[in-house]
N, C-alpha and C. Protein backbone atom coordinates (compact mmCIF):
# COMPACT_ATOMS: atom_id res chain seq x y z
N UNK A 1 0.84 -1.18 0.00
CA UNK A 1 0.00 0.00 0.00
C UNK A 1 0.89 1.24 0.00
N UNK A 2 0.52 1.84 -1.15
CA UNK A 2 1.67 3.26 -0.87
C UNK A 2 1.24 4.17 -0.23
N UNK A 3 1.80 5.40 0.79
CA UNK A 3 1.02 5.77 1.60
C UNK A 3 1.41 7.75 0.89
N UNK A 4 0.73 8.59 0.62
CA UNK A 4 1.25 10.14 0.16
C UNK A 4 1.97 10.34 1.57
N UNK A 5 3.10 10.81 1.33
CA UNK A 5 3.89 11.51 2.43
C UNK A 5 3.15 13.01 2.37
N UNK A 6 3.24 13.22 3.60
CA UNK A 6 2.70 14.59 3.95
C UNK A 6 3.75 15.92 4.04
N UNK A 7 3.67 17.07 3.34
CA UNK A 7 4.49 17.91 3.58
C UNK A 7 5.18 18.48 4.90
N UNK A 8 6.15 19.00 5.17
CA UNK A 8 6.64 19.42 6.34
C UNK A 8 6.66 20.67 6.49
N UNK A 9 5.95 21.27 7.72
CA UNK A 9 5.74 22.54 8.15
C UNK A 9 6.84 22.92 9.00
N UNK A 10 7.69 23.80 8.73
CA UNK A 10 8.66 24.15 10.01
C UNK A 10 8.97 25.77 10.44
N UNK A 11 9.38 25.90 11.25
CA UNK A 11 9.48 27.16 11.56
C UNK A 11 9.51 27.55 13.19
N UNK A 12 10.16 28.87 13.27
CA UNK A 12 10.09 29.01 14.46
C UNK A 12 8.67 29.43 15.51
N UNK A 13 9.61 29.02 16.78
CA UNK A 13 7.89 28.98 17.78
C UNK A 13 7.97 29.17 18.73
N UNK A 14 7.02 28.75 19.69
CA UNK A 14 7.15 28.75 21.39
C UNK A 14 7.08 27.88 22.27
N UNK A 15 7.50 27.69 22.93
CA UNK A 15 6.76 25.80 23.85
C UNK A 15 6.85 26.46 24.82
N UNK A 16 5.62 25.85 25.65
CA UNK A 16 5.13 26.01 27.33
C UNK A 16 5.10 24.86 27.61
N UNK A 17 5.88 24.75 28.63
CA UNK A 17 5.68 23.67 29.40
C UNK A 17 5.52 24.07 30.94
N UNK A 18 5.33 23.21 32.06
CA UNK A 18 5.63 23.24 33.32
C UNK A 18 7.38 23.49 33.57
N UNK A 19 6.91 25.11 33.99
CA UNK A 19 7.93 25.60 34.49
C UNK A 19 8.88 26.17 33.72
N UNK A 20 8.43 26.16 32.59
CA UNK A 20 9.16 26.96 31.07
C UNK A 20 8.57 27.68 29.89
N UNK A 21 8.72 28.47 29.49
CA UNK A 21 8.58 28.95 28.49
C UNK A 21 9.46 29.21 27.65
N UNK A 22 9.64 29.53 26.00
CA UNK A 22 10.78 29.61 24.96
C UNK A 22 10.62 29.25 23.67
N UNK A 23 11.86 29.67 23.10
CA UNK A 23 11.97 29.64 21.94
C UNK A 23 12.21 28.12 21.08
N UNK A 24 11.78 27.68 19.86
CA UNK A 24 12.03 26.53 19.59
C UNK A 24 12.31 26.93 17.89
N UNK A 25 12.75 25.55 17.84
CA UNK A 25 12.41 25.42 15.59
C UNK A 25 11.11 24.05 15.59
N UNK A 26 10.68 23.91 14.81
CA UNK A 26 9.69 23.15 15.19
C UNK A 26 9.58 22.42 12.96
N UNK A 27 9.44 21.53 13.37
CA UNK A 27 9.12 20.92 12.20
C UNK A 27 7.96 19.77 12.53
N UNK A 28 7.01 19.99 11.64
CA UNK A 28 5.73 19.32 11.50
C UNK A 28 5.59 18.62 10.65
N UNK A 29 4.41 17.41 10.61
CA UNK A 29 4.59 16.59 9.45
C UNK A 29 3.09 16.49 9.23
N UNK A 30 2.61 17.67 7.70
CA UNK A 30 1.17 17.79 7.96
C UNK A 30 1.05 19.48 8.04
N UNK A 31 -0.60 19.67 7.46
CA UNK A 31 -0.21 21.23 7.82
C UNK A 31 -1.42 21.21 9.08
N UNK A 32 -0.83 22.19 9.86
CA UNK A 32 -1.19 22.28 11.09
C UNK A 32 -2.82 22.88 11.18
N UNK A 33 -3.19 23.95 10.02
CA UNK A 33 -4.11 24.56 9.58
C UNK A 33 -4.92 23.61 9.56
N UNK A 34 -5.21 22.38 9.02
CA UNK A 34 -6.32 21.65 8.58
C UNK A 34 -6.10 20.66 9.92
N UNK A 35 -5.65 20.81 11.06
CA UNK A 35 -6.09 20.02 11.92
C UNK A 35 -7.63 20.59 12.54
N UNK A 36 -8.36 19.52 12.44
CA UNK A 36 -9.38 19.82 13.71
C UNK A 36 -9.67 19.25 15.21
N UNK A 37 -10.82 19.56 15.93
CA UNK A 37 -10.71 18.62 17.07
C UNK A 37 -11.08 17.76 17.30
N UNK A 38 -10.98 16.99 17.95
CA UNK A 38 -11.33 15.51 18.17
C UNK A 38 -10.47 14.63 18.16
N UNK A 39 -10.24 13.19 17.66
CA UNK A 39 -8.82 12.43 18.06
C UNK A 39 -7.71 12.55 16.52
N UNK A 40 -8.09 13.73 16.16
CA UNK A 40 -6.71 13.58 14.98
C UNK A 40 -5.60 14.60 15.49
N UNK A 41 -4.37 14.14 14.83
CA UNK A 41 -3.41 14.67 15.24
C UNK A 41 -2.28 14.35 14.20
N UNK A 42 -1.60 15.21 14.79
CA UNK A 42 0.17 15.30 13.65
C UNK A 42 1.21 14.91 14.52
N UNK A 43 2.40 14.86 13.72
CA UNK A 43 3.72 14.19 14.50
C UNK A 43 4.26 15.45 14.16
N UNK A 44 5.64 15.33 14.73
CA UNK A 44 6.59 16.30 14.46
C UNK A 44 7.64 16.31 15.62
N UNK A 45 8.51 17.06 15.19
CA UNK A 45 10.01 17.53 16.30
C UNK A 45 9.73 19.37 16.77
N UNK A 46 10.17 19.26 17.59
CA UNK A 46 11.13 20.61 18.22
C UNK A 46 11.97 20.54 18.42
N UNK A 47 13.42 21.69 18.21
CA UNK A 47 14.57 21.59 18.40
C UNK A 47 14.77 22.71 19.27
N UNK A 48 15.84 22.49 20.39
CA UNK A 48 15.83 23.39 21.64
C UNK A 48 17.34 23.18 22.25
N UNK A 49 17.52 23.78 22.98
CA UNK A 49 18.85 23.59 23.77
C UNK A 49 18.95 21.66 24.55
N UNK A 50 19.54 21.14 24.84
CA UNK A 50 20.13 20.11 24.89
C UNK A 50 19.32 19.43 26.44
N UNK A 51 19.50 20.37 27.46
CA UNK A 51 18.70 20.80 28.66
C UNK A 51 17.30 20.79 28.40
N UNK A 52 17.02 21.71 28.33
CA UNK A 52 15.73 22.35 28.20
C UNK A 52 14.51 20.71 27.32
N UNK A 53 15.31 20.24 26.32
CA UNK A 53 14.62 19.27 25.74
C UNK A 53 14.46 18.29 26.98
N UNK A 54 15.43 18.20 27.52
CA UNK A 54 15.37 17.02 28.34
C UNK A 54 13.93 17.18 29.48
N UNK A 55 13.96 18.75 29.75
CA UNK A 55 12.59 18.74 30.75
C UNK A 55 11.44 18.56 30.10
N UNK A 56 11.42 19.46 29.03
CA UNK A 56 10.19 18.86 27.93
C UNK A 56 9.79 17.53 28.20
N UNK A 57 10.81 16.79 27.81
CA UNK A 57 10.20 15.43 28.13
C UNK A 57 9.53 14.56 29.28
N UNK A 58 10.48 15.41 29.93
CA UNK A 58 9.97 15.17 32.00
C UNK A 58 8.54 15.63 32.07
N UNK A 59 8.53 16.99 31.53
CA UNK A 59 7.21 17.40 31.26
C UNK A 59 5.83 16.76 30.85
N UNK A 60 6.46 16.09 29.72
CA UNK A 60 5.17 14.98 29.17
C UNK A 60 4.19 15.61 27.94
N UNK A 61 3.77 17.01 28.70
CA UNK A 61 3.11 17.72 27.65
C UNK A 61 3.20 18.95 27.90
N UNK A 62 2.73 19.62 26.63
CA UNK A 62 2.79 21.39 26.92
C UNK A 62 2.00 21.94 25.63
N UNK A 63 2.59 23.33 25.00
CA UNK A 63 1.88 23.45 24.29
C UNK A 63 2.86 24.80 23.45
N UNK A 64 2.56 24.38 21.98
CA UNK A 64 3.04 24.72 21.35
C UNK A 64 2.62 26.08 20.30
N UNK A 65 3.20 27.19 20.56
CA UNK A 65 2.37 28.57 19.31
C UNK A 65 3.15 28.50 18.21
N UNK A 66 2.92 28.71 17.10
CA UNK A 66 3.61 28.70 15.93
C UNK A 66 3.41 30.10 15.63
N UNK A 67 4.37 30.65 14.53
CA UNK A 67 4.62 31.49 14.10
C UNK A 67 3.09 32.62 13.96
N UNK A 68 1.71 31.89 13.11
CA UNK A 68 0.97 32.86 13.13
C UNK A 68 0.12 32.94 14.47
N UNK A 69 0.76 32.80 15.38
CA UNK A 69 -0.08 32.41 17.12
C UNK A 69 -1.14 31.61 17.33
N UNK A 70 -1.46 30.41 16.25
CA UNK A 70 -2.31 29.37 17.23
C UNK A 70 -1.68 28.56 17.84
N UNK A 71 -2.26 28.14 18.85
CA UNK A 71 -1.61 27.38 19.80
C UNK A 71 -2.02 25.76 19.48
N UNK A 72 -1.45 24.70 19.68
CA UNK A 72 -1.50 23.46 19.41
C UNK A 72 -0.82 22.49 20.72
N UNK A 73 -1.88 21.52 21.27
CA UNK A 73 -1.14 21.11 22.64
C UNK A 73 -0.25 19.70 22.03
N UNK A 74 0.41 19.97 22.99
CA UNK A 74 2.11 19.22 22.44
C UNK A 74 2.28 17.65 23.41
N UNK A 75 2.16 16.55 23.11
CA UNK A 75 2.80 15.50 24.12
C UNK A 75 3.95 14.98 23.43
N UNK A 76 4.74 14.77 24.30
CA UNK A 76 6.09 14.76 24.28
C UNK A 76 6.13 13.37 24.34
N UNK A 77 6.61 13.03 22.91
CA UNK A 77 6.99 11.36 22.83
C UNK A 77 7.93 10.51 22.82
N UNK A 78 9.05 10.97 22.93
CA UNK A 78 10.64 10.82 22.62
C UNK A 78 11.44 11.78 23.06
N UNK A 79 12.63 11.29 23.22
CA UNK A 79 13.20 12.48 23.16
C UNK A 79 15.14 11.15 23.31
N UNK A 80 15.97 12.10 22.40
CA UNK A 80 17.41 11.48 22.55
C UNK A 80 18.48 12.00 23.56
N UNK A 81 18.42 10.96 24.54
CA UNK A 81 19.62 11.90 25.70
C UNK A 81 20.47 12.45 25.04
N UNK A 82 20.73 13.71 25.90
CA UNK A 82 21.88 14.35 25.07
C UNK A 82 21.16 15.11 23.88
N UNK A 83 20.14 15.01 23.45
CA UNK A 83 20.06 16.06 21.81
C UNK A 83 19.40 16.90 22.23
N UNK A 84 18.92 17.76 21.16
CA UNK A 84 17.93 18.85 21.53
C UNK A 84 17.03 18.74 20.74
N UNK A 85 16.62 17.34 20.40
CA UNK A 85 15.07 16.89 19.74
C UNK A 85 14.64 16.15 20.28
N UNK A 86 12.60 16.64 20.55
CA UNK A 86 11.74 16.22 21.36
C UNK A 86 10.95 15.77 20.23
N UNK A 87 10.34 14.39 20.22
CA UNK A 87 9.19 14.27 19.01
C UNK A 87 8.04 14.27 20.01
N UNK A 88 7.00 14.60 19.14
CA UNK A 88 5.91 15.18 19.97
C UNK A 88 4.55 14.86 18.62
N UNK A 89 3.54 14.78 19.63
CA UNK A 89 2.26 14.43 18.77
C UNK A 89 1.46 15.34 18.93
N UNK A 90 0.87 16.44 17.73
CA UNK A 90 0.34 17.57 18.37
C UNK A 90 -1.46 17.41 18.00
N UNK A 91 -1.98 18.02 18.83
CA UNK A 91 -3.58 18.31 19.16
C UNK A 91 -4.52 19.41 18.76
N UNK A 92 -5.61 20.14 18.58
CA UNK A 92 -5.99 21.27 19.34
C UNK A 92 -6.62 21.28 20.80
């Protein structure tokens, strides 16, 4: 079954989490625009300082603004000791 790969949205952003706020790069897989609510959702990364990713993950979830300020809630699914990429499954 071949499956259409979905375009990648990236750009800079914001993540809230418990006990943080900041700057990120954020790459999406999917455009974020045509999400609605209910149980669909997108994948994607944030890239962040090395630290800071690591609480993200401690975190679990948070929430993410993109460039034109909607906000999208973020769970934190991964993350590589040591890097500064969090994969994350995003919501409204």
């Amino acid at each position: 079954m071949i499956r259409k790969s979905l375009p990648i949205f990236a750009g800079p952003g914001l993540v809230r989490f418990s006990g943080h706020e900041g700057p990120v790069q954020y790459a999406i897989q999917g455009d974020p625009a045509r999400l609605r609510r209910g149980t669909a959702r997108l994948r994607g990364s944030l890239t962040m300082a090395a630290e800071t990713a690591a609480e993200a993950f401690r975190a679990g979830e948070g929430v993410l603004v993109l460039e034109d300020g909607s906000e999208l809630r973020a769970v934190m699914l991964a993350h590589t000791a040591g890097g500064g990429d969090v994969f994350i499954e995003l919501r409204i």
